[in-house]
N, C-alpha and C. Protein backbone atom coordinates (compact mmCIF):
# COMPACT_ATOMS: atom_id res chain seq x y z
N UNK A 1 150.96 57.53 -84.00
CA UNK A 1 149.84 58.39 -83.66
C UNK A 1 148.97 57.71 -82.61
N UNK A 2 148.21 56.75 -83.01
CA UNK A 2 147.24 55.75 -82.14
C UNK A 2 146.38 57.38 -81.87
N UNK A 3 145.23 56.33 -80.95
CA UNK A 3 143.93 56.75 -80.70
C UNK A 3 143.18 56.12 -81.54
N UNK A 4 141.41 56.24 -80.84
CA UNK A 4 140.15 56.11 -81.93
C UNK A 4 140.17 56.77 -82.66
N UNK A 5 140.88 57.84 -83.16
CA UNK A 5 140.69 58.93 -84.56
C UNK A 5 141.36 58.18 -86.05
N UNK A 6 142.58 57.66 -84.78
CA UNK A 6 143.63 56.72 -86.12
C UNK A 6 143.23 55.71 -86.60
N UNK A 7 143.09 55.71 -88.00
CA UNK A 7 142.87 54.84 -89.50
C UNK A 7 143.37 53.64 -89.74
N UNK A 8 145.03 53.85 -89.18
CA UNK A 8 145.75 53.19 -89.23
C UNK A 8 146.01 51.97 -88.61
N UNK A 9 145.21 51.25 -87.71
CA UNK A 9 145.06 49.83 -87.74
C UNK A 9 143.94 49.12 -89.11
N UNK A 10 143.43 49.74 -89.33
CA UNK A 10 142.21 49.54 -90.29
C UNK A 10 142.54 49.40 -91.67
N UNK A 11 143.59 50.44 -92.10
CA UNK A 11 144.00 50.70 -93.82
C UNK A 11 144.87 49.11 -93.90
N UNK A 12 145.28 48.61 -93.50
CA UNK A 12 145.92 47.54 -93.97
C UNK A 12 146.17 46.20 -93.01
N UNK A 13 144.86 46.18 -92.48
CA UNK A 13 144.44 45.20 -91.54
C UNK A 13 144.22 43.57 -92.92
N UNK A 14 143.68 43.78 -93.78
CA UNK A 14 143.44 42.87 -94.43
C UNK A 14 144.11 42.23 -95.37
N UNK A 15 145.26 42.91 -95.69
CA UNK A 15 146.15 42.38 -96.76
C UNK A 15 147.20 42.20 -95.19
N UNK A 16 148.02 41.01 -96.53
CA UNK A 16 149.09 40.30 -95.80
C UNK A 16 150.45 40.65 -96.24
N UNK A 17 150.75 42.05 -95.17
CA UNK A 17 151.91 43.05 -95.94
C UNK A 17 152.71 42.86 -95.12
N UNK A 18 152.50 42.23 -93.96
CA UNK A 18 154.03 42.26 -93.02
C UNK A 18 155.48 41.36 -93.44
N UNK A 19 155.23 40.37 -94.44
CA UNK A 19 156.82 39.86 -94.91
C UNK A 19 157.08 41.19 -95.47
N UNK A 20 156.31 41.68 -96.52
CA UNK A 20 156.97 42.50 -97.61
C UNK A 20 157.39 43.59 -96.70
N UNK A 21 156.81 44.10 -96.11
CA UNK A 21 157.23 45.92 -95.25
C UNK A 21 158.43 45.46 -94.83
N UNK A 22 158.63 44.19 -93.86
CA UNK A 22 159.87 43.66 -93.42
C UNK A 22 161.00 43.46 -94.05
N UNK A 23 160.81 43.41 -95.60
CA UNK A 23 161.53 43.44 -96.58
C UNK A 23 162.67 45.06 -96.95
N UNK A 24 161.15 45.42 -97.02
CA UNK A 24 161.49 47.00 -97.62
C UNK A 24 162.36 47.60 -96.83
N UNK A 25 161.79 47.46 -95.48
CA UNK A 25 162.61 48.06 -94.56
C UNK A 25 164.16 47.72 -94.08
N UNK A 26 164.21 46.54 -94.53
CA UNK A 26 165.70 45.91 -94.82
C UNK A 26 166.34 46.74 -95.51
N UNK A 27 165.42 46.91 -96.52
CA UNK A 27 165.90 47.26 -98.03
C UNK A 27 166.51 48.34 -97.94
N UNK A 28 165.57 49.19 -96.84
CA UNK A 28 165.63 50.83 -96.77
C UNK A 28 166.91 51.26 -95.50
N UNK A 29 167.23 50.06 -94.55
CA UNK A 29 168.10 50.24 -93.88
C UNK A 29 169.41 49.90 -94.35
N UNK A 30 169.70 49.34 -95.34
CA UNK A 30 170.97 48.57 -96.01
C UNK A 30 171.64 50.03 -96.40
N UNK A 31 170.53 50.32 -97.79
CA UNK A 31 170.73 51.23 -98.68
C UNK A 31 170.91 53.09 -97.88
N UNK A 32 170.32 52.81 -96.28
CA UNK A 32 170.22 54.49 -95.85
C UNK A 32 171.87 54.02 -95.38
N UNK A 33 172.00 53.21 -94.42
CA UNK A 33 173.69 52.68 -94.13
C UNK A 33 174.70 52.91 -95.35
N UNK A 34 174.19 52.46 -96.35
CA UNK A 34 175.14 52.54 -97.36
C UNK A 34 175.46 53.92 -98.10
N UNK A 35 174.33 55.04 -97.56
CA UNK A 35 174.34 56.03 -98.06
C UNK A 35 174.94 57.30 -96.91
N UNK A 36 175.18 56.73 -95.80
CA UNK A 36 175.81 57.36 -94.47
C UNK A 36 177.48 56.96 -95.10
N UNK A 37 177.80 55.60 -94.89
CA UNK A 37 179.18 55.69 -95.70
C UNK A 37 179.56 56.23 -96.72
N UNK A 38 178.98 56.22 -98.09
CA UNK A 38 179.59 56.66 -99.18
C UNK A 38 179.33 58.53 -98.73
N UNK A 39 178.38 59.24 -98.27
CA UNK A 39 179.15 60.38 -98.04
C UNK A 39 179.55 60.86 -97.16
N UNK A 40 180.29 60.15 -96.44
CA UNK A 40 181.72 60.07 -95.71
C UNK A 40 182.30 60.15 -96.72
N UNK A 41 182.48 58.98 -97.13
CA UNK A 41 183.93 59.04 -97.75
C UNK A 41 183.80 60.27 -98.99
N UNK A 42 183.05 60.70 -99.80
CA UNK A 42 182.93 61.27 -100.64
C UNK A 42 183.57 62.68 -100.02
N UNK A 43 182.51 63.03 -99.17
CA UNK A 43 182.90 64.39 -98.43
C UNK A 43 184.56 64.56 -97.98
N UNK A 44 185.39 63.77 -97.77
CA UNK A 44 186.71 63.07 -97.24
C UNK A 44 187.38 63.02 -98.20
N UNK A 45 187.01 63.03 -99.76
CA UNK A 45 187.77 62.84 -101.09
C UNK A 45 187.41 64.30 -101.52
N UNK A 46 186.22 65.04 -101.46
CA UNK A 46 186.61 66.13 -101.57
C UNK A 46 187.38 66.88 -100.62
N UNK A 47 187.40 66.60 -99.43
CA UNK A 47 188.23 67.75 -99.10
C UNK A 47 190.03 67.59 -99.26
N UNK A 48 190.40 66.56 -99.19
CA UNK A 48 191.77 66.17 -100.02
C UNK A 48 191.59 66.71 -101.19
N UNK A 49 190.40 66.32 -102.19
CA UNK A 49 190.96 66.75 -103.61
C UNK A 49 191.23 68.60 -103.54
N UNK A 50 190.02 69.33 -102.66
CA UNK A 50 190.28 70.76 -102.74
C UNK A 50 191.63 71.21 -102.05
N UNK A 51 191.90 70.76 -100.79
CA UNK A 51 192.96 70.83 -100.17
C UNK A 51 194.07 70.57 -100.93
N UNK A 52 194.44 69.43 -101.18
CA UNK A 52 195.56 69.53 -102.13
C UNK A 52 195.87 70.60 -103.36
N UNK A 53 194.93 71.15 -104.08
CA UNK A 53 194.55 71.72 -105.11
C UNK A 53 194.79 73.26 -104.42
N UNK A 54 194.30 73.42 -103.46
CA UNK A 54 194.74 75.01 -102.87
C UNK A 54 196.43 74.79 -102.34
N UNK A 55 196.87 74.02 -101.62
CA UNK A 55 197.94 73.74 -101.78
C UNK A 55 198.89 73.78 -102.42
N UNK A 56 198.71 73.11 -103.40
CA UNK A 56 199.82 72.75 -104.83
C UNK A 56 199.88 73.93 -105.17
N UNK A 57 198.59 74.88 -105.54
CA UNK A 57 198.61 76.10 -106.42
C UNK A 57 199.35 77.39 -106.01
N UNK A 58 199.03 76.99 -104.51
CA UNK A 58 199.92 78.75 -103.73
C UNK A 58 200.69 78.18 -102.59
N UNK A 59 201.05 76.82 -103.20
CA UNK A 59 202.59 76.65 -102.13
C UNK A 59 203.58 76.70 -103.43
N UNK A 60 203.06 75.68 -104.43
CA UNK A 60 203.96 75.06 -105.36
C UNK A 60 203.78 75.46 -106.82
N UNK A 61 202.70 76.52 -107.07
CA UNK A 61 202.61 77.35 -108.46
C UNK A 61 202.53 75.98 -109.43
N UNK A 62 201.63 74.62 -108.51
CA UNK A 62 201.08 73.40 -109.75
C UNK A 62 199.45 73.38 -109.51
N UNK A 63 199.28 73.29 -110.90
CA UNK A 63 197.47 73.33 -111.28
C UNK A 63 197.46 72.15 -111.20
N UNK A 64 196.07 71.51 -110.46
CA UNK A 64 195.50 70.42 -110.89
C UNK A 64 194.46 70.74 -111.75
N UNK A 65 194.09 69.56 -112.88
CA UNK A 65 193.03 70.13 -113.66
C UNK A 65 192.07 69.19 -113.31
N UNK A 66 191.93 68.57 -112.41
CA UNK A 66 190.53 67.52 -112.50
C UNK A 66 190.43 67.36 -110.87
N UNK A 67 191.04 68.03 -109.83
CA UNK A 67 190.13 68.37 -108.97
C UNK A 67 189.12 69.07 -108.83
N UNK A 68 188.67 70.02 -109.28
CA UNK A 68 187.36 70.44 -109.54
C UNK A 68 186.58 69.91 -109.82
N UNK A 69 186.45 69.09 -111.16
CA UNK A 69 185.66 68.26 -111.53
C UNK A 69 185.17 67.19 -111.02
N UNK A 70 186.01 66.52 -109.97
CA UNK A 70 185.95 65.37 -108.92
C UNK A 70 185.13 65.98 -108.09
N UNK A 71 185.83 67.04 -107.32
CA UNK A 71 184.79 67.63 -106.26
C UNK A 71 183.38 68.01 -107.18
N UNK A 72 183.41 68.78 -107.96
CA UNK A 72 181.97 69.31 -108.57
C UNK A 72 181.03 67.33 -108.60
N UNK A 73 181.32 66.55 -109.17
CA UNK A 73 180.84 65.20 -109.34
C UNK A 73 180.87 64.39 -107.19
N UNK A 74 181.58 64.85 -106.63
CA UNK A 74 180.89 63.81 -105.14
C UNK A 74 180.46 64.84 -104.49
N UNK A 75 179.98 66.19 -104.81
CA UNK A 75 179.35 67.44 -104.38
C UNK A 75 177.73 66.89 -104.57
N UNK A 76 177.74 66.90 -106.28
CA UNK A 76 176.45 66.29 -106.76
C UNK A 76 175.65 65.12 -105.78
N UNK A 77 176.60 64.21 -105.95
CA UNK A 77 176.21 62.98 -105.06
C UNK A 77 175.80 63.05 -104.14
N UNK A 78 176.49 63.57 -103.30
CA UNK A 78 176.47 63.78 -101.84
C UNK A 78 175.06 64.94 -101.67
N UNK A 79 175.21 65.91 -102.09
CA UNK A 79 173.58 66.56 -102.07
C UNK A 79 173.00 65.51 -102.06
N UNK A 80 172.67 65.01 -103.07
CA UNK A 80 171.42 64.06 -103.51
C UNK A 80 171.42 62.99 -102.76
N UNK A 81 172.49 62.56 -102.54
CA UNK A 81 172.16 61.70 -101.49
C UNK A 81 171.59 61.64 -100.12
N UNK A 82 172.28 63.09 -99.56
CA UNK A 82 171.41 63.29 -98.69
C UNK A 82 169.91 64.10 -98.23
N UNK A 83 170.09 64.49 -99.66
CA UNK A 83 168.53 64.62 -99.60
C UNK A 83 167.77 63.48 -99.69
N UNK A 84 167.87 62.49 -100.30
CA UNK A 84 167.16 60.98 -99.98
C UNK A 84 166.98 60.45 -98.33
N UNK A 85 168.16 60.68 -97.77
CA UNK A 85 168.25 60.52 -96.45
C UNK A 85 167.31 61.29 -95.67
N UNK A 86 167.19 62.53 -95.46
CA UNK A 86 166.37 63.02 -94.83
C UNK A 86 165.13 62.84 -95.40
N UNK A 87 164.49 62.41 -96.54
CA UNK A 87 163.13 61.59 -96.76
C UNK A 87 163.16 60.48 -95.50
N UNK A 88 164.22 59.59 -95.72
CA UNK A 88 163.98 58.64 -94.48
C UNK A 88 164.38 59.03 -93.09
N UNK A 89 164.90 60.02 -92.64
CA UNK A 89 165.31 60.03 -91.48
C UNK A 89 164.83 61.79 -90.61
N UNK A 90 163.99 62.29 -92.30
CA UNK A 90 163.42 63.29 -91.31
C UNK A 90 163.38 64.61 -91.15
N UNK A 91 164.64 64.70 -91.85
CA UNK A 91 165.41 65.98 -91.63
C UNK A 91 165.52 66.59 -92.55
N UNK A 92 164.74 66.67 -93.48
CA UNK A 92 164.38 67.64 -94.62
C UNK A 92 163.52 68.67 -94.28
N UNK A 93 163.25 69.97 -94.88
CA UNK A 93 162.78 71.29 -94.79
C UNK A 93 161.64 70.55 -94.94
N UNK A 94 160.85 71.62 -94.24
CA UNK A 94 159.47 70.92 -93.75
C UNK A 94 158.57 71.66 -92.96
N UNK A 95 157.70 72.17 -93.76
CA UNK A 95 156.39 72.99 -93.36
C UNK A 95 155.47 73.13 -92.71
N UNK A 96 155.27 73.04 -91.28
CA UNK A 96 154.25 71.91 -90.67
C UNK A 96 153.26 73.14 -89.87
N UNK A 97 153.18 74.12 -90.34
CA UNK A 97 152.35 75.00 -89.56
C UNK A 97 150.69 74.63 -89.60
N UNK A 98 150.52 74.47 -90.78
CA UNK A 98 148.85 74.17 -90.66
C UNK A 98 148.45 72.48 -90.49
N UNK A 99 149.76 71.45 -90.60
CA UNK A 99 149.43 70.21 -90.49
C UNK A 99 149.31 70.03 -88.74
N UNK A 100 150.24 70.40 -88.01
CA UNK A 100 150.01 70.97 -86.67
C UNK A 100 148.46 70.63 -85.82
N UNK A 101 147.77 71.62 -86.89
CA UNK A 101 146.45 72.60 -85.81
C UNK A 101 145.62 71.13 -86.61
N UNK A 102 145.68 69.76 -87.19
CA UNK A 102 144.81 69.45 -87.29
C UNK A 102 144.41 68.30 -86.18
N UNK A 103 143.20 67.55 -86.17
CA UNK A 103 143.16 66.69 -85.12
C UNK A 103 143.99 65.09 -85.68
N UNK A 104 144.11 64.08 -84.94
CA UNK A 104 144.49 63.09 -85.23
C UNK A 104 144.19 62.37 -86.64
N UNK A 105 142.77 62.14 -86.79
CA UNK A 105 142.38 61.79 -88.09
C UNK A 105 142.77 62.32 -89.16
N UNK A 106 141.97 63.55 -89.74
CA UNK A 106 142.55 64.30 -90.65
C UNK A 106 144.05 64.48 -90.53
N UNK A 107 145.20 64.61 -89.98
CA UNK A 107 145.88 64.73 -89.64
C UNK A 107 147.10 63.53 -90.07
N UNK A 108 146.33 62.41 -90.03
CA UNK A 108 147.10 60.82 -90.32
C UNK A 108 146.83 61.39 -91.82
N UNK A 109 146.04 61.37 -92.61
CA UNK A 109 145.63 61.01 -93.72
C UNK A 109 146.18 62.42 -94.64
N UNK A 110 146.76 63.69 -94.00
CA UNK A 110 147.29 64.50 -94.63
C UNK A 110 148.54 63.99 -94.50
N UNK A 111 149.12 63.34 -93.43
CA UNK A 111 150.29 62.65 -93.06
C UNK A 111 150.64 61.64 -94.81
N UNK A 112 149.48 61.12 -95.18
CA UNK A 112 149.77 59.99 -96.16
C UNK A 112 149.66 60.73 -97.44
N UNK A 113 149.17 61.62 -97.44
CA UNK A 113 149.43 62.29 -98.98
C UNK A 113 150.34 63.56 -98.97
N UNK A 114 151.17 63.56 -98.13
CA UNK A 114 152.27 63.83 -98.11
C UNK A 114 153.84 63.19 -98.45
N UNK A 115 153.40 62.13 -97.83
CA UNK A 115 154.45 61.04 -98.33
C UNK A 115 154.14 60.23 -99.55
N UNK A 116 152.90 60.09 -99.85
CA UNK A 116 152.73 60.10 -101.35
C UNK A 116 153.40 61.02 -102.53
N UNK A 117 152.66 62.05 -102.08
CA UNK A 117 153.46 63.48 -103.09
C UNK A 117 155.15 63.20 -103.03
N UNK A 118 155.43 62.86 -101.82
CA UNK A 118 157.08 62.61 -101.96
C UNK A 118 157.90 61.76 -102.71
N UNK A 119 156.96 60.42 -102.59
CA UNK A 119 157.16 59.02 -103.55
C UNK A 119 157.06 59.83 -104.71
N UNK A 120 156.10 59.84 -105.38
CA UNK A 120 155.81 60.92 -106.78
C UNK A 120 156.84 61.53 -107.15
N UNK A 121 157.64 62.55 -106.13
CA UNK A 121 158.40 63.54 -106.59
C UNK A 121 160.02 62.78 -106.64
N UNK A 122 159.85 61.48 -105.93
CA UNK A 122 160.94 60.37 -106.07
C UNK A 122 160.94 59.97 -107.54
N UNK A 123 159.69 59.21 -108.02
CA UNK A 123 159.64 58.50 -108.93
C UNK A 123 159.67 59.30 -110.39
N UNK A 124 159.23 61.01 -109.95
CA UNK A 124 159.42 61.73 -111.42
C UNK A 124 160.70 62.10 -111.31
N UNK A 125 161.60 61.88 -109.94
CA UNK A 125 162.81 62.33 -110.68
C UNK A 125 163.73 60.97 -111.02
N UNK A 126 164.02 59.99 -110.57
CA UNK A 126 163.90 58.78 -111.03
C UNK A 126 163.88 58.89 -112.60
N UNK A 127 162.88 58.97 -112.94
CA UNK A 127 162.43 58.77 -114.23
C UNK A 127 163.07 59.59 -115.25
N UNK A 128 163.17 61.11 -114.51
CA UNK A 128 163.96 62.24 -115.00
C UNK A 128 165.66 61.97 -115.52
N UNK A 129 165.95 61.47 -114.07
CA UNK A 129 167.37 60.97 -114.32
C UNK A 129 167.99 60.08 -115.22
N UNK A 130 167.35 58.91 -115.07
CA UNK A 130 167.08 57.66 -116.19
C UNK A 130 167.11 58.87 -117.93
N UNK A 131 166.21 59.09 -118.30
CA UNK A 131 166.30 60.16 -119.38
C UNK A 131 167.39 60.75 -119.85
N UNK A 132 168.03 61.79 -118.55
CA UNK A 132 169.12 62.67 -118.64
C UNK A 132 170.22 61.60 -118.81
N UNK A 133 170.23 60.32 -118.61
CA UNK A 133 171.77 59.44 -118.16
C UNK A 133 171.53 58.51 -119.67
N UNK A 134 170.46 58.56 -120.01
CA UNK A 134 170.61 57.95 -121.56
C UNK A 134 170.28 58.77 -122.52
N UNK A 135 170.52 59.91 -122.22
CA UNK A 135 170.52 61.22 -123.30
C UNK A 135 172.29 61.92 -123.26
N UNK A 136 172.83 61.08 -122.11
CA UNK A 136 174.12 61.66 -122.19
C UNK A 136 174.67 60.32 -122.30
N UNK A 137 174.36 59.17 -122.85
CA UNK A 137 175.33 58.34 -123.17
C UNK A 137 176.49 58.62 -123.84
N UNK A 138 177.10 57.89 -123.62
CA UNK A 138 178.88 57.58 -124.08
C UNK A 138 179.48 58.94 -124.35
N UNK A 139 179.09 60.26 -123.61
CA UNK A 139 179.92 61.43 -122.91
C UNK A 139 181.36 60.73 -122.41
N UNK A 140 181.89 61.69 -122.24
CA UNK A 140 182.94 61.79 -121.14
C UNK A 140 183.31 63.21 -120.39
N UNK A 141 183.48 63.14 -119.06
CA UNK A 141 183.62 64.30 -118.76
C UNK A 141 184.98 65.13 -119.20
N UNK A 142 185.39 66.63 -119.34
CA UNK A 142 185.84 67.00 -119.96
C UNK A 142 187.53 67.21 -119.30
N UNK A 143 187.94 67.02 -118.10
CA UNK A 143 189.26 67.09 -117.54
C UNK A 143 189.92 65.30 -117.08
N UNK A 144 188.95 64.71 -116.32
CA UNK A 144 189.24 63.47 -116.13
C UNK A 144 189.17 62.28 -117.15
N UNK A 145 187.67 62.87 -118.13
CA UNK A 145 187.25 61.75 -118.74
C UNK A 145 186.93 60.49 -118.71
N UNK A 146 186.10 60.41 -117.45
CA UNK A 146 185.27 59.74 -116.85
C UNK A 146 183.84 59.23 -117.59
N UNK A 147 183.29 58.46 -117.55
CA UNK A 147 181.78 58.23 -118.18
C UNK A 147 181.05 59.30 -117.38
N UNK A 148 180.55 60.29 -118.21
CA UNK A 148 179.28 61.46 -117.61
C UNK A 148 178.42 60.77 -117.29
N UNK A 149 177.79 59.15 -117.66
CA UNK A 149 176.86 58.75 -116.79
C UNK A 149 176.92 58.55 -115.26
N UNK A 150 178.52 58.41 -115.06
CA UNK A 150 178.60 58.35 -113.20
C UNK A 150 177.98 59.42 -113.05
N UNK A 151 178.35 60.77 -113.36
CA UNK A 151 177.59 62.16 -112.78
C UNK A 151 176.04 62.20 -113.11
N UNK A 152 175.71 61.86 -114.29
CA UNK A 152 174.19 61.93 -114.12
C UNK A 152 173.29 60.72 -113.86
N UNK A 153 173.90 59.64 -113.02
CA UNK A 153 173.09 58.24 -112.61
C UNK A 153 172.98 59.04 -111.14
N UNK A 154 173.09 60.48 -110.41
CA UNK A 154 172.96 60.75 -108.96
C UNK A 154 170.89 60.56 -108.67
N UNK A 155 171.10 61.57 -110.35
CA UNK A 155 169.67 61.95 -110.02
C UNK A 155 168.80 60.52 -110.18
N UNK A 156 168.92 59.77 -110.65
CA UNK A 156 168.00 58.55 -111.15
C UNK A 156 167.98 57.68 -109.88
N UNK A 157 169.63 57.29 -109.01
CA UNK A 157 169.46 57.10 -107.66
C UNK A 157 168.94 57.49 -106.63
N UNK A 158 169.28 58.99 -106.58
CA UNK A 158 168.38 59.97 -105.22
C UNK A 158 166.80 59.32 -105.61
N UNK A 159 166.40 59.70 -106.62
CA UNK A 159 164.81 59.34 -107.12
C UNK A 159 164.46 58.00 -106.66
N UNK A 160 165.16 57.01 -106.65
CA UNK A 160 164.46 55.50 -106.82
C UNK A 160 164.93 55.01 -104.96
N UNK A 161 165.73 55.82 -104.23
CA UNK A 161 165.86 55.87 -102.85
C UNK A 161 165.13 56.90 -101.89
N UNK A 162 164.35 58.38 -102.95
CA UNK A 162 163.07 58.95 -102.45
C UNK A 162 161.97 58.07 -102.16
N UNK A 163 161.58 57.61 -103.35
CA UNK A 163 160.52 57.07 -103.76
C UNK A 163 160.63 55.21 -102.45
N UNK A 164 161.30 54.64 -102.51
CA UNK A 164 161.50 53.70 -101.50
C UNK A 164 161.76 53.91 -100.08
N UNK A 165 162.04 55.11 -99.66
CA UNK A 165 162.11 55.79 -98.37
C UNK A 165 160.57 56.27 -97.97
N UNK A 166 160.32 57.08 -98.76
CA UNK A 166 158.86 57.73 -98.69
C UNK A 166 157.42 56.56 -99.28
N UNK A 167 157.99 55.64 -99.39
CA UNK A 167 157.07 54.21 -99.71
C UNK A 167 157.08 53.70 -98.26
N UNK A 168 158.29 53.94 -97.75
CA UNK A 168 157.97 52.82 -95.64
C UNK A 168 157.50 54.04 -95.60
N UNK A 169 157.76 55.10 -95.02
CA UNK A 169 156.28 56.28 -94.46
C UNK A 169 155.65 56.46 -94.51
N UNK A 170 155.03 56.38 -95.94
CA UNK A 170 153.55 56.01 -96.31
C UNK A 170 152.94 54.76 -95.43
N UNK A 171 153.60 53.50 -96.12
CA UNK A 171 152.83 52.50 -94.97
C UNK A 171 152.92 52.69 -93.64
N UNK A 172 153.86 52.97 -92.97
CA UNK A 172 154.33 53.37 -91.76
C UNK A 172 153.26 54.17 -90.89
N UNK A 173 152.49 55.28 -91.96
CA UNK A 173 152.15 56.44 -91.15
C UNK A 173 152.94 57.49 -90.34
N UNK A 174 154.21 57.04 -90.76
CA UNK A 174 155.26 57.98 -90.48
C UNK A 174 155.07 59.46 -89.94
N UNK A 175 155.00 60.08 -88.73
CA UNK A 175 154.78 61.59 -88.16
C UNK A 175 156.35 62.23 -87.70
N UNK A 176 156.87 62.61 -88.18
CA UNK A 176 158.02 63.11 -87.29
C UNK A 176 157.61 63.28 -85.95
N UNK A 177 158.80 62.93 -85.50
CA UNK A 177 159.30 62.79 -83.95
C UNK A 177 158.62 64.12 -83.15
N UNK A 178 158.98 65.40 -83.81
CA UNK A 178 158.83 66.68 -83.09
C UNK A 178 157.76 66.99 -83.27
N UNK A 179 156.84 66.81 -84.33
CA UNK A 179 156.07 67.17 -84.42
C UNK A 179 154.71 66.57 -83.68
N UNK A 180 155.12 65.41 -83.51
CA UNK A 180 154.09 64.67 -82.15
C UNK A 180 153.63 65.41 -81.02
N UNK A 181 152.02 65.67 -81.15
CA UNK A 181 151.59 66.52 -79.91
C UNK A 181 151.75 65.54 -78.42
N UNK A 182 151.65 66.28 -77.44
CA UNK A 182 151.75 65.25 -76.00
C UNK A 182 150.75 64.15 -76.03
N UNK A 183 149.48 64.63 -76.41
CA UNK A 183 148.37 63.34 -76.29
C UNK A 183 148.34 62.65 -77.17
N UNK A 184 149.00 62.29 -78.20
CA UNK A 184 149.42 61.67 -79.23
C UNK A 184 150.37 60.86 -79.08
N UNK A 185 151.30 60.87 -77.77
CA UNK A 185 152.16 59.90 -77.31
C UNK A 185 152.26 58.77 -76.49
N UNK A 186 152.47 57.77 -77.35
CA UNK A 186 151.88 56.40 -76.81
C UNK A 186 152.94 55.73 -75.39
């Protein structure tokens, strides 16, 4: 943002946060990398598992019974995962008509309780998930028979990679790219 309106040399001029942010942001680039690969490959295992499965069935009159279930389980993932991603990278649905018309100041500081509310909505689902994944202990799913906690540890992950994504934006002051007016550009 910058300008005299912006807060943001000021809010954290006095604490000594630059190892740690430097940290996080490691943290947050490892884990967004690591979350660009796995759905690749996920997306890449479903479409073999469906492909084969339409295949087999109306070339070769053979059922698979646990492709579905594979795909339904890196479907899950893969949502959620990339909905974490676009916390960090942006590209999540996003409302910006009245944040727009405000001036710089007000504007930073609706910026930060926005990405607050996001952390929040990280950390209650986090918390949510955690719950659901030790309320379904020692399940198994019902064609592969797999531990049901792989399928319900998505939500407790997406949550604790919201909440650490939308933690650098917060400090950050994070504005999307597009949404940057011209005199606002440094």
């Amino acid at each position: 943002m910058g300008g005299r309106d912006d807060p943001s040399p000021f809010l954290f001029a006095c604490c000594p946060f630059n190892k740690r942010m430097r940290i996080l942001v490691r943290i947050n680039d490892l884990a967004a990398a690591a979350v660009k690969v796995l759905v690749v490959a996920m997306v890449l295992a479903m479409l073999f598992a469906l492909s084969g499965q339409v295949l087999l069935r109306y070339a070769f009159s053979i059922m698979l019974s646990w492709s579905e279930e594979l795909s339904l389980g890196l479907f899950t993932w893969t949502v959620l995962l990339m909905a974490a991603l676009g916390v960090r990278e942006g590209f999540h649905v996003r409302m910006s008509l009245l944040i727009q018309r405000l001036s710089a100041g007000p504007r930073f500081w609706a910026e930060r309780a926005i990405h607050l509310a996001t952390m929040a909505v990280g950390c209650f689902l986090a918390w949510s998930g955690w719950r659901y994944f030790a309320d379904t202990h020692g399940t198994t799913s019902a064609a592969i028979g797999y531990p049901i906690e792989w399928l319900h540890s998505s939500a407790l992950v997406c949550g604790v990679l919201i909440a650490l994504f939308a933690l650098e934006a917060l400090i950050e002051g994070r504005v999307p790219a597009d949404e940057v007016q011209g005199d606002e550009l440094v």
